[in-house]
C-alpha atoms as a PDB file:
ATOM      1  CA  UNK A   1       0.000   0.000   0.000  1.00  0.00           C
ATOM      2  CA  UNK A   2       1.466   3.466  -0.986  1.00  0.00           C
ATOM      3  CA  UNK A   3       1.049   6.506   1.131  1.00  0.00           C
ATOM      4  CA  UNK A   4       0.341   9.974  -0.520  1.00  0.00           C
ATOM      5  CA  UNK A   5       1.106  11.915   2.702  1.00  0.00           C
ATOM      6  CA  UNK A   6       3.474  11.617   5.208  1.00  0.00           C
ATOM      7  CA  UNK A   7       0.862  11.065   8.788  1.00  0.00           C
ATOM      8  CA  UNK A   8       3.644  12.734  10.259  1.00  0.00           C
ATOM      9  CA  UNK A   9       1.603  16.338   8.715  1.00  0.00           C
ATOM     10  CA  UNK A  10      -1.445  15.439   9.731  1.00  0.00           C
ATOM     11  CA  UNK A  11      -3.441  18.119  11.635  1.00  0.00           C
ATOM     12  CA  UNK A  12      -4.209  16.511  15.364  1.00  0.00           C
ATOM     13  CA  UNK A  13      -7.672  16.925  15.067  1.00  0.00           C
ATOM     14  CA  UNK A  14      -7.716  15.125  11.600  1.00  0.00           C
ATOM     15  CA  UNK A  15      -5.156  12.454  13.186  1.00  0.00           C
ATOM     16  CA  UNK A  16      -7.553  11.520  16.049  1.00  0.00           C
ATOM     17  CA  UNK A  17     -10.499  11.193  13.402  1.00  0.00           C
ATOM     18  CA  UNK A  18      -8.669   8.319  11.209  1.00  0.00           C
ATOM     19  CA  UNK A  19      -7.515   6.931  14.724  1.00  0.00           C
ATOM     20  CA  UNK A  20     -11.804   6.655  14.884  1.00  0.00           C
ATOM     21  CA  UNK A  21     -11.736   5.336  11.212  1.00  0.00           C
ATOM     22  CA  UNK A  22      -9.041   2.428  11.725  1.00  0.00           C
ATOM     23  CA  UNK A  23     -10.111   1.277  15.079  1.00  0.00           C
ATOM     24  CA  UNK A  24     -14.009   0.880  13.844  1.00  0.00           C
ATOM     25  CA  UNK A  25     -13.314  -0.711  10.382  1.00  0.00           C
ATOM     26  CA  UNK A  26     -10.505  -2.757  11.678  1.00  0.00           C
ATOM     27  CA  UNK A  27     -12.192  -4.139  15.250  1.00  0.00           C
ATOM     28  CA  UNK A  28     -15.841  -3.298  14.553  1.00  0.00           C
ATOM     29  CA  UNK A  29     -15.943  -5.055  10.769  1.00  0.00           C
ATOM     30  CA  UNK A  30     -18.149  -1.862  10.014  1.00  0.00           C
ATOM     31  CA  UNK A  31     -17.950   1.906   9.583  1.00  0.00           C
ATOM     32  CA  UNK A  32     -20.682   5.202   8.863  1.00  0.00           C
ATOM     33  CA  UNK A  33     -20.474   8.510   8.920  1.00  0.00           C
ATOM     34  CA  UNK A  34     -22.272   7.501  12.368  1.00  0.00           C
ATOM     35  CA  UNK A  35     -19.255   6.727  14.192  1.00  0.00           C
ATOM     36  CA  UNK A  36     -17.388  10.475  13.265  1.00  0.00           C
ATOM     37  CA  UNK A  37     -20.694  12.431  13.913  1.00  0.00           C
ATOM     38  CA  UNK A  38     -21.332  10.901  17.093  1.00  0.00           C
ATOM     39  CA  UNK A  39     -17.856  10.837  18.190  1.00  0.00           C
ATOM     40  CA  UNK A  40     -16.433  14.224  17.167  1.00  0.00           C
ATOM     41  CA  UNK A  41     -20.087  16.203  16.638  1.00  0.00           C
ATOM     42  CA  UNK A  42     -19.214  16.825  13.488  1.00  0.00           C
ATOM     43  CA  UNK A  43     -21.992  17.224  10.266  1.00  0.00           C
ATOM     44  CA  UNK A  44     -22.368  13.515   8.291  1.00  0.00           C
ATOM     45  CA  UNK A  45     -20.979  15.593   5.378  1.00  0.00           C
ATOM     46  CA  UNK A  46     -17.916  16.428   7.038  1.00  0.00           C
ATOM     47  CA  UNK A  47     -17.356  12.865   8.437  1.00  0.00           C
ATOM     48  CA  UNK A  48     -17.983  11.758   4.314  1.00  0.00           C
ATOM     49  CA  UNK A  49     -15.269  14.097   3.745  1.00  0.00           C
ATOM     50  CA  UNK A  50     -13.050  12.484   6.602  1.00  0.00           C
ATOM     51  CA  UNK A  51     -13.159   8.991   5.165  1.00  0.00           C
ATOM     52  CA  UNK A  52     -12.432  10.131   1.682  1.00  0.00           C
ATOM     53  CA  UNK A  53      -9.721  12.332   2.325  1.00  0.00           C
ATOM     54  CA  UNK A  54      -8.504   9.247   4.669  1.00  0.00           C
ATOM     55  CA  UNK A  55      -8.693   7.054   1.431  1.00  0.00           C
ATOM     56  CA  UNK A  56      -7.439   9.485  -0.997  1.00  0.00           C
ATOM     57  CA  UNK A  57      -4.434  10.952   0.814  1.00  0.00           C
ATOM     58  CA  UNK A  58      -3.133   7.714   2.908  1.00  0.00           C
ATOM     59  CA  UNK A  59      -4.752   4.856   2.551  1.00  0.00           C
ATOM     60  CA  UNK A  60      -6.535   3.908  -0.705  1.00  0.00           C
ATOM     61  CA  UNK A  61      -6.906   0.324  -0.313  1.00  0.00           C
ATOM     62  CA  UNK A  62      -7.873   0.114   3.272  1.00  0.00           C
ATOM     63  CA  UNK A  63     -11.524   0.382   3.588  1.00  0.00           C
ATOM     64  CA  UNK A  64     -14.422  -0.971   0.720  1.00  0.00           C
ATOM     65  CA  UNK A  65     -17.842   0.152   0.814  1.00  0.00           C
ATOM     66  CA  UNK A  66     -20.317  -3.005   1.039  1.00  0.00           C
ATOM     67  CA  UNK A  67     -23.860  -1.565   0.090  1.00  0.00           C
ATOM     68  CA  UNK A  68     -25.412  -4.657   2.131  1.00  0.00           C
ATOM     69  CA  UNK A  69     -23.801  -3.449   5.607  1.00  0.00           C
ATOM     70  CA  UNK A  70     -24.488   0.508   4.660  1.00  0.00           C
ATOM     71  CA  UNK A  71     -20.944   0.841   5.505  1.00  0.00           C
ATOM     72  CA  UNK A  72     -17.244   0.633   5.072  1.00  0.00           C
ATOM     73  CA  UNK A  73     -14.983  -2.729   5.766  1.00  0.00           C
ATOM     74  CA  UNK A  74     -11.659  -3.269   5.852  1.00  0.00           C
ATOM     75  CA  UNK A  75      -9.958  -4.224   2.573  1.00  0.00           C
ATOM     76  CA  UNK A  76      -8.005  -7.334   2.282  1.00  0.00           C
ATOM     77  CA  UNK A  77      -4.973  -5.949   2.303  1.00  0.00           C
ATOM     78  CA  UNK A  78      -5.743  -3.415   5.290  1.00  0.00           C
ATOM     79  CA  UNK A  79      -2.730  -2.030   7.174  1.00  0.00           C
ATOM     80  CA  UNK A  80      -3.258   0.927   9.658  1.00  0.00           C
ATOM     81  CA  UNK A  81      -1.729   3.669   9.773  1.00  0.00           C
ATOM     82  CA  UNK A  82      -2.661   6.241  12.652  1.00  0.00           C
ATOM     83  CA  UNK A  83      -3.403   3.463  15.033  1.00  0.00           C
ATOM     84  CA  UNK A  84      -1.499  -0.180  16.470  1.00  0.00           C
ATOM     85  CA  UNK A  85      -3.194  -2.757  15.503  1.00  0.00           C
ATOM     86  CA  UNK A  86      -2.356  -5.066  17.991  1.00  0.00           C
ATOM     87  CA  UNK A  87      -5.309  -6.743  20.555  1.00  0.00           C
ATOM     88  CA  UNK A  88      -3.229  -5.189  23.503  1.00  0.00           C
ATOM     89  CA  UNK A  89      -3.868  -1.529  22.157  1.00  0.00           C
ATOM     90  CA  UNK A  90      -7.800  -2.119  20.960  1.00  0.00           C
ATOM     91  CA  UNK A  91      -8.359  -3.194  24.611  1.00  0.00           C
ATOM     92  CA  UNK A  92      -6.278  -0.333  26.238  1.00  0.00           C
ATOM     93  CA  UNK A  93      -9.072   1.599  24.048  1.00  0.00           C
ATOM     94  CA  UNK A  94     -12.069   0.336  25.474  1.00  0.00           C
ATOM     95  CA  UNK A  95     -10.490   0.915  28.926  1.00  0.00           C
ATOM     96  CA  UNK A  96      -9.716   4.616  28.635  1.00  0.00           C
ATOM     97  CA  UNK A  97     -12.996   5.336  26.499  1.00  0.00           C
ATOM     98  CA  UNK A  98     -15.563   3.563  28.809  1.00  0.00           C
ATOM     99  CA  UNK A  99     -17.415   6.746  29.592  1.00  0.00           C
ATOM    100  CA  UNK A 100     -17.662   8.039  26.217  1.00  0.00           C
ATOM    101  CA  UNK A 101     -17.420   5.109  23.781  1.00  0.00           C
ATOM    102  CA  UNK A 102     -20.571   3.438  24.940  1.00  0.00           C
ATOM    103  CA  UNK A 103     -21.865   6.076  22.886  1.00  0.00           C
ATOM    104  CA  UNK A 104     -20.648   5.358  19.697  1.00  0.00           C
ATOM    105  CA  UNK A 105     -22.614   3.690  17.078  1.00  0.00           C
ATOM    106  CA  UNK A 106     -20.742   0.367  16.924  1.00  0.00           C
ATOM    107  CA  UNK A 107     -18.380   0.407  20.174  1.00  0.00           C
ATOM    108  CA  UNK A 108     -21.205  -0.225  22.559  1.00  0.00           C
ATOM    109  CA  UNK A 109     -21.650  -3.848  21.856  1.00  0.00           C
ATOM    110  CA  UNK A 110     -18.247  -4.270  22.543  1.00  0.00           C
ATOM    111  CA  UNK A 111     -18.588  -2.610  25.974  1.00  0.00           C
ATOM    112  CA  UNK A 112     -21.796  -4.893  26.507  1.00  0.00           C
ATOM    113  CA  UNK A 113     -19.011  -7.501  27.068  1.00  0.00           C
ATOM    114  CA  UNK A 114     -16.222  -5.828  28.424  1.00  0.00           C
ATOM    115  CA  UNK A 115     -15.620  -5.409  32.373  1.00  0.00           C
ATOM    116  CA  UNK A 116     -12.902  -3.486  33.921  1.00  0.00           C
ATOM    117  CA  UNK A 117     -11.939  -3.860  37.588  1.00  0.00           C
ATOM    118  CA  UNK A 118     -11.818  -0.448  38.549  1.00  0.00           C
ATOM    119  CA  UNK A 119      -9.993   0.740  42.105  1.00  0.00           C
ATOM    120  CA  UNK A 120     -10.282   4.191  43.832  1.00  0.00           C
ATOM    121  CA  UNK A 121      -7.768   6.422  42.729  1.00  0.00           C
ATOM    122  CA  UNK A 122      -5.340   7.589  45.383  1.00  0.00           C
ATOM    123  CA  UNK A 123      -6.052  11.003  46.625  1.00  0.00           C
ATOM    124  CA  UNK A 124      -3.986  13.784  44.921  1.00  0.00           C
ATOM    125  CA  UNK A 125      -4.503  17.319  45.040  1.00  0.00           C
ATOM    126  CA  UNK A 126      -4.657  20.060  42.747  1.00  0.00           C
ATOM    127  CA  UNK A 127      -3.003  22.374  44.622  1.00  0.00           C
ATOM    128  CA  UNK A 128      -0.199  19.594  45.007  1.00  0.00           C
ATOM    129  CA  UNK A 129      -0.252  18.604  41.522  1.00  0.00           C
ATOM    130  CA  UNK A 130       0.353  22.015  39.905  1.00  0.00           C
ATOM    131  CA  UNK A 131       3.415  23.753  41.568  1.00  0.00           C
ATOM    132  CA  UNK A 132       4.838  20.100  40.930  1.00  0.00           C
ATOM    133  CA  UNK A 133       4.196  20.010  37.210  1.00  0.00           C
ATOM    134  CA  UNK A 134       5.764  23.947  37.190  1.00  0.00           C
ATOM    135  CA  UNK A 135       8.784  22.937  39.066  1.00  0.00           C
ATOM    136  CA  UNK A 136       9.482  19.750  37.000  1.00  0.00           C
ATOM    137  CA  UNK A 137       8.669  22.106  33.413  1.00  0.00           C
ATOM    138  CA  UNK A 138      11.224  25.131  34.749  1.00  0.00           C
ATOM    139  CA  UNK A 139      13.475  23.201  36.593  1.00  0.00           C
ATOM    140  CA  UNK A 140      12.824  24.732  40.355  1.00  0.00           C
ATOM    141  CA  UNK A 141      13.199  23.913  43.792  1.00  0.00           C
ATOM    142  CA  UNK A 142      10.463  23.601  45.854  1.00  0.00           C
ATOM    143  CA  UNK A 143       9.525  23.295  49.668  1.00  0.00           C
ATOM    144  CA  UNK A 144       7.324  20.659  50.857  1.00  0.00           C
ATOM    145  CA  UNK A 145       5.416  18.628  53.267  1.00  0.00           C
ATOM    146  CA  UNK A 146       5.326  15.077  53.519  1.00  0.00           C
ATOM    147  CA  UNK A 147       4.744  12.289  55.251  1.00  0.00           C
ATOM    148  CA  UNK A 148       5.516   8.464  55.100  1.00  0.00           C
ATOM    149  CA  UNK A 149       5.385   5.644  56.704  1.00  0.00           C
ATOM    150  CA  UNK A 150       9.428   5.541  57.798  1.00  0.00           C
ATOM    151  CA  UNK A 151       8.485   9.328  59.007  1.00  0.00           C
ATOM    152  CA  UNK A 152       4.646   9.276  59.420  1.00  0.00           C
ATOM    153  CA  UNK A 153       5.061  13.260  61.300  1.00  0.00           C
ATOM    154  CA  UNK A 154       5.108  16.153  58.811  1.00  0.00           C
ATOM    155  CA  UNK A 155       7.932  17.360  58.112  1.00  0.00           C
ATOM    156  CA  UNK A 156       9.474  19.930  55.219  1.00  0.00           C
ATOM    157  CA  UNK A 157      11.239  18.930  52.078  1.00  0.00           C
ATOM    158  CA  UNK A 158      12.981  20.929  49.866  1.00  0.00           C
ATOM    159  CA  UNK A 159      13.629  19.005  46.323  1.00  0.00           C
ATOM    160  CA  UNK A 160      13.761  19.278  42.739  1.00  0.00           C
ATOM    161  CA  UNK A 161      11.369  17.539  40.673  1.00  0.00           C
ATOM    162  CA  UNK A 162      11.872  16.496  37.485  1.00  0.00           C
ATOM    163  CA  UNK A 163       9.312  13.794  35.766  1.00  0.00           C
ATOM    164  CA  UNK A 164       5.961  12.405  36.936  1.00  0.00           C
ATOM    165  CA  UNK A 165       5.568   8.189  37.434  1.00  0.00           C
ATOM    166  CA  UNK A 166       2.923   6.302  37.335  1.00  0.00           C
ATOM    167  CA  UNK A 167       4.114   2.904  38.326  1.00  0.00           C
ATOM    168  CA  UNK A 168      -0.018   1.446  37.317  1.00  0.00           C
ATOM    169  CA  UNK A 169      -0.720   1.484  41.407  1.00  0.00           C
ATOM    170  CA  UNK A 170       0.004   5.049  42.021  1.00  0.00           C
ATOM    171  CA  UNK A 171       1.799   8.299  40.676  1.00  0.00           C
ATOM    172  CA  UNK A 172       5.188   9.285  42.251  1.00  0.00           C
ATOM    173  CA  UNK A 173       7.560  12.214  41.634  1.00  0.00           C
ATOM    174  CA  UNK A 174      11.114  11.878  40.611  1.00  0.00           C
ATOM    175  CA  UNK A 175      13.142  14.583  42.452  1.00  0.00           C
ATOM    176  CA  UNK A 176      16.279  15.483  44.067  1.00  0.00           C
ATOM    177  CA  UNK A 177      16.061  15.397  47.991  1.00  0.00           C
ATOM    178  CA  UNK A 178      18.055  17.964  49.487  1.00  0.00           C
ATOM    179  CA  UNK A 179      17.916  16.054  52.797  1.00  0.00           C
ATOM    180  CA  UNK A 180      18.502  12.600  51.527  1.00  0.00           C
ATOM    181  CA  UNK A 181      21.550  14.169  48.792  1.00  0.00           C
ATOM    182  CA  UNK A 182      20.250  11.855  46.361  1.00  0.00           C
ATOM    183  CA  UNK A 183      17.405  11.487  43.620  1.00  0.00           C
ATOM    184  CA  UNK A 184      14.172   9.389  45.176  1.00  0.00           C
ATOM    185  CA  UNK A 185      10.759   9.003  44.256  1.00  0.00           C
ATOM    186  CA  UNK A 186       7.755  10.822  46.285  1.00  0.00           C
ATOM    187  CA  UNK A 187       3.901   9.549  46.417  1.00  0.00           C
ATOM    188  CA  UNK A 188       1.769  12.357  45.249  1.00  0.00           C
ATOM    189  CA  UNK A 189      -0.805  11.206  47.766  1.00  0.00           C
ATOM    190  CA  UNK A 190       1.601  11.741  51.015  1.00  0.00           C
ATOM    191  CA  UNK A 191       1.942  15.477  49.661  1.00  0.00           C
ATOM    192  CA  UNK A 192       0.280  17.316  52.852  1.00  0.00           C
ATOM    193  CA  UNK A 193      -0.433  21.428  52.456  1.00  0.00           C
ATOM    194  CA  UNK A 194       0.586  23.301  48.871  1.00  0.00           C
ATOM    195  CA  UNK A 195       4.237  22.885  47.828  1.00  0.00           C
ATOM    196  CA  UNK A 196       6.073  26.685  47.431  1.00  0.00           C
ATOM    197  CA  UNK A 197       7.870  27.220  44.111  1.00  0.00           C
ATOM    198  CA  UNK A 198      11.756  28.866  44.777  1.00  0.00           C
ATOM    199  CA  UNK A 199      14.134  29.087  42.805  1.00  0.00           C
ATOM    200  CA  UNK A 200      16.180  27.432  40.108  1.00  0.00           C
ATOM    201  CA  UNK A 201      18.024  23.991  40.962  1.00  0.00           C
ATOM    202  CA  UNK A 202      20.948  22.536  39.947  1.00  0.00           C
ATOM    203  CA  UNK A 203      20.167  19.309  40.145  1.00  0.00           C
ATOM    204  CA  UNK A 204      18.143  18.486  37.208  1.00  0.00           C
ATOM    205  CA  UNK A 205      17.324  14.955  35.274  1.00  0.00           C
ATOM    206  CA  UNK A 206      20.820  14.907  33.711  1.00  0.00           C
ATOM    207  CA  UNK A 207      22.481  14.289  37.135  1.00  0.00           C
ATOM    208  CA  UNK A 208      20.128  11.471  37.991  1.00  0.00           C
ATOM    209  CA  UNK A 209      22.281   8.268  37.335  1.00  0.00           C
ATOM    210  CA  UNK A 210      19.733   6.113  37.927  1.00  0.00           C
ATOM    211  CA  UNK A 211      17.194   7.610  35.322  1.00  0.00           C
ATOM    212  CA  UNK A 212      19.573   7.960  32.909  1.00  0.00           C
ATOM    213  CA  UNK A 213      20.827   4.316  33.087  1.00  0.00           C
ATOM    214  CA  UNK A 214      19.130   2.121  30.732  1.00  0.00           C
ATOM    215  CA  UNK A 215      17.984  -1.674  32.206  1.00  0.00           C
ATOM    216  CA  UNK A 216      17.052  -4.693  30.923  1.00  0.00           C
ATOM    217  CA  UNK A 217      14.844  -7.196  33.190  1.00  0.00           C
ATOM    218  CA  UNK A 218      14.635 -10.341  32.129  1.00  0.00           C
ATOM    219  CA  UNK A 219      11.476 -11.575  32.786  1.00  0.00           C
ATOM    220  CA  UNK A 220      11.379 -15.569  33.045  1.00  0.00           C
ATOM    221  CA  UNK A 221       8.768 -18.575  33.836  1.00  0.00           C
ATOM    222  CA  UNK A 222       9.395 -19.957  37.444  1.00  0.00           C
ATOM    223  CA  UNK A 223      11.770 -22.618  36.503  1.00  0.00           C
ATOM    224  CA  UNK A 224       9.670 -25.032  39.490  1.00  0.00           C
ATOM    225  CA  UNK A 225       7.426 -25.432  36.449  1.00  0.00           C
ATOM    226  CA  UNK A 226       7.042 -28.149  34.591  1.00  0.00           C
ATOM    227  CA  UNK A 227       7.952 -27.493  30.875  1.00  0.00           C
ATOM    228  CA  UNK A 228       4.492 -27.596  29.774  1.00  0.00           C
ATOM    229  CA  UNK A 229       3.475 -25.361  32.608  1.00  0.00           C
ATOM    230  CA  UNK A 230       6.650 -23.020  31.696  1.00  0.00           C
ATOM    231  CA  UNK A 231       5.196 -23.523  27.884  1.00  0.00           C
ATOM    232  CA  UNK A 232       1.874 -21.867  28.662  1.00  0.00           C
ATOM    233  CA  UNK A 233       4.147 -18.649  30.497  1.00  0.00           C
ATOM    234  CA  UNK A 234       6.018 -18.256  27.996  1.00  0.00           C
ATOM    235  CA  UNK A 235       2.438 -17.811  25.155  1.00  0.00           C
ATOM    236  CA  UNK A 236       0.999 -15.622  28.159  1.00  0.00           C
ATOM    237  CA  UNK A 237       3.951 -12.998  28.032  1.00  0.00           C
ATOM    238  CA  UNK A 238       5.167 -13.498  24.162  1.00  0.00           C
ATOM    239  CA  UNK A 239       8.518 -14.859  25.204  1.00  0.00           C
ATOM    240  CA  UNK A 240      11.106 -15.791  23.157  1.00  0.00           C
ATOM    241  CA  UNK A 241      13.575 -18.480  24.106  1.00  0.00           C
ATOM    242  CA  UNK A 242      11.987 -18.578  27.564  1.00  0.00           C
ATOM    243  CA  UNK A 243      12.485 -14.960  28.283  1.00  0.00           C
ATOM    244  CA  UNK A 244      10.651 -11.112  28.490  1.00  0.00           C
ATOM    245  CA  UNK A 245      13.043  -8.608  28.108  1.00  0.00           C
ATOM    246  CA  UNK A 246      11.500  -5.590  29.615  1.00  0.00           C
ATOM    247  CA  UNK A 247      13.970  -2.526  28.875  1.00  0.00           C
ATOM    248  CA  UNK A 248      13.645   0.377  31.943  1.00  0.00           C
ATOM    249  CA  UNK A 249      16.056   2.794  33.864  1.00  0.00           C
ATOM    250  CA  UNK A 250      17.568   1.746  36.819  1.00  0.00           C
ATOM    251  CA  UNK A 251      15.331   4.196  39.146  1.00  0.00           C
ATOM    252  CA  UNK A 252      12.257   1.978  37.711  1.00  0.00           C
ATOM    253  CA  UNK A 253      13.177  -1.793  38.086  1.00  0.00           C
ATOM    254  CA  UNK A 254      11.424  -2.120  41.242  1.00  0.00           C
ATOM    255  CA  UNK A 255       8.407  -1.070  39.876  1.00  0.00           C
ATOM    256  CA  UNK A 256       9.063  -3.262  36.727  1.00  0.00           C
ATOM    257  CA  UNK A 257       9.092  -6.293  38.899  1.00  0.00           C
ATOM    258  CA  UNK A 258       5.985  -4.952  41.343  1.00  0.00           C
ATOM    259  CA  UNK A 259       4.138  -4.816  37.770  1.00  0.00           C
ATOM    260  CA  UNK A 260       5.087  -8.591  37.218  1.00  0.00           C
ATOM    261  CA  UNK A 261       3.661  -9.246  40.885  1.00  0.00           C
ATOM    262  CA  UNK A 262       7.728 -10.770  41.934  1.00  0.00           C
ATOM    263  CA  UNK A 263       9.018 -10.138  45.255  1.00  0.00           C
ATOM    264  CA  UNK A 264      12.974 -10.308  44.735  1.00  0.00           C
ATOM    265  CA  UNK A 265      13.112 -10.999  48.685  1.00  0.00           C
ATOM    266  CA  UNK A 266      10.204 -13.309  48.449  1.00  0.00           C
ATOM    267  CA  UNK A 267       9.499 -16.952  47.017  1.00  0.00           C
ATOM    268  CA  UNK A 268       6.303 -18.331  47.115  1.00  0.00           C
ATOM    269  CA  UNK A 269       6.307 -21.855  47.802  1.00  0.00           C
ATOM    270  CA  UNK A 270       4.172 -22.498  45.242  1.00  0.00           C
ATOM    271  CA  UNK A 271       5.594 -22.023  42.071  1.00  0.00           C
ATOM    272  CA  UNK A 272       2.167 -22.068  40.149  1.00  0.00           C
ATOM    273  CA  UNK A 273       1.249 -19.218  42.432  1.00  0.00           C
ATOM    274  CA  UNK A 274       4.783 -17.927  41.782  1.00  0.00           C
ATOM    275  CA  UNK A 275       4.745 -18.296  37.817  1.00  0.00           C
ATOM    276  CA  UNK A 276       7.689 -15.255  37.167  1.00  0.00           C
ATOM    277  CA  UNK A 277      11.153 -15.076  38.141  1.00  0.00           C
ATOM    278  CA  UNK A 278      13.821 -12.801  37.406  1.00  0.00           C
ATOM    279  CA  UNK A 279      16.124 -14.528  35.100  1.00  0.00           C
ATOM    280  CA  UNK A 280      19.265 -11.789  35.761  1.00  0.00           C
ATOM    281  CA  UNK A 281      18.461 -10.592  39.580  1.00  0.00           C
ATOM    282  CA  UNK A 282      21.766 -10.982  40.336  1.00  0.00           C
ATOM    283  CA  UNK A 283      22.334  -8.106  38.046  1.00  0.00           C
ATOM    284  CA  UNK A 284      19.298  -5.561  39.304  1.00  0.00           C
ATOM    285  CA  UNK A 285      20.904  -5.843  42.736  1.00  0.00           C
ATOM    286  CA  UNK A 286      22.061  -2.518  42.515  1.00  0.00           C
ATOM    287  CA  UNK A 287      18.764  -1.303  41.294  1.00  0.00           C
ATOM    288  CA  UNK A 288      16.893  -2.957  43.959  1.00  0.00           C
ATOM    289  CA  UNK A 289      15.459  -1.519  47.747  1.00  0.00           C
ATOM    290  CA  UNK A 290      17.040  -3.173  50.667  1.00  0.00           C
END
């Protein structure tokens, strides 16, 4: 298939259109004018417009019209473009769209059959959240109460963010610790009052080691299993050769292996309960809490 335009020049609001296009035709088997105008509240003749300028400028031989379904299907030799085809990314979809997708001509069947375990979010404040994000965009200091459960009294902190975490349990800051002399990572939930901006640091991402070293965990079945049992962990993650290479920074291999559910200090005696190991541990020592 031969691309007329670069999507690299595609106008965002366009881009997230034919994102609407590819996921529909490709997952749904069927696309209208419906899906733009209810999406985007657009007109049905600017959503016609969408899908031919879609097929004229990038991809001519992705979608057919079939008069019996009213609609557009994916050709036979379909490849997108603006979106990732893979299972992994249509399902990420459904989870961050729940609220609005059920909406959607076409989507809501798929959300008929679709549950998401969904946890409280830890509390964060605005009025933590936003000095934060302005100290970790113009490099600044800032002064700070927290608490935690080695120090559960208040007490001030003077640090230097520099990038947001979210480790898929809870968001952190990555910041230099004037007290500790060292880059750590803060929970945005044990923030207590509103953070005061000062002034410029010197200690910026650049001088964090640990961020700036690049890791590779390799992510193994428990080798307790048996080799049919090890066979079946191995589909599950997409392993090749009996391994997951995960590739991180050294300031996020704990939470690479929290992710995985593996305790490095921990064994379960039950290696079907276990199913992961760490197949270079000896190697993340350094990247590892005592």
């Amino acid at each position: 298939m031969k691309r007329t335009q670069s999507v690299a020049h595609v106008r965002w609001d366009l881009a997230l259109r034919y994102r609407l296009i590819e996921t529909i035709a490709w997952w749904e088997g069927r696309l209208t004018t419906g899906h733009l105008t209810q999406s985007f509240g657009i007109s049905r003749q600017q959503a016609s417009k969408d899908i031919n300028t879609y097929l004229n400028e990038h991809a001519p031989n992705n979608l057919t019209y079939d008069r019996r379904l009213k609609g557009y299907k994916p050709g036979p030799d379909f490849q997108p473009l603006f979106i990732d085809g893979s299972a992994s990314a249509y399902l990420h979809l459904l989870d961050q769209n729940r609220e609005r997708a059920p909406h959607i001509e076409g989507l809501a069947l798929a959300y008929a059959h679709t549950e998401v375990l969904r946890l409280p979010d830890r509390s964060i404040r605005p009025e933590v959240l936003r000095p934060i994000l302005q100290a970790c965009r113009e490099g600044r200091r800032l002064e700070a109460e927290y608490v935690s459960l080695a120090n559960p009294e208040v007490e001030i902190r003077v640090m230097a963010p520099h990038t947001l975490i979210f480790t898929g349990i809870r968001w952190h800051v990555r910041a230099y610790c004037e007290k500790n002399r060292g880059f750590r990572d803060f929970v945005l939930s044990r923030f207590r009052g509103e953070p005061d901006l000062m002034d410029q640091s010197d200690n910026t991402r650049e001088q964090d080691d640990a961020w700036n070293t690049p890791v590779t965990v390799l992510i193994e079945p428990d080798a307790r299993l048996t080799a049919a049992q090890r066979a079946i962990i191995e589909v599950d993650y997409g392993m090749i050769d009996g391994q997951l290479p995960v590739e991180t920074r050294g300031a996020l291999v704990q939470y690479v292996l929290q992710r995985f559910g593996i305790d490095p200090n921990t064994v379960q005696a039950n290696a079907v309960a276990q199913q992961l190991q760490v197949g270079n541990l000896q190697a993340l020592k350094g990247w590892l809490y005592s």
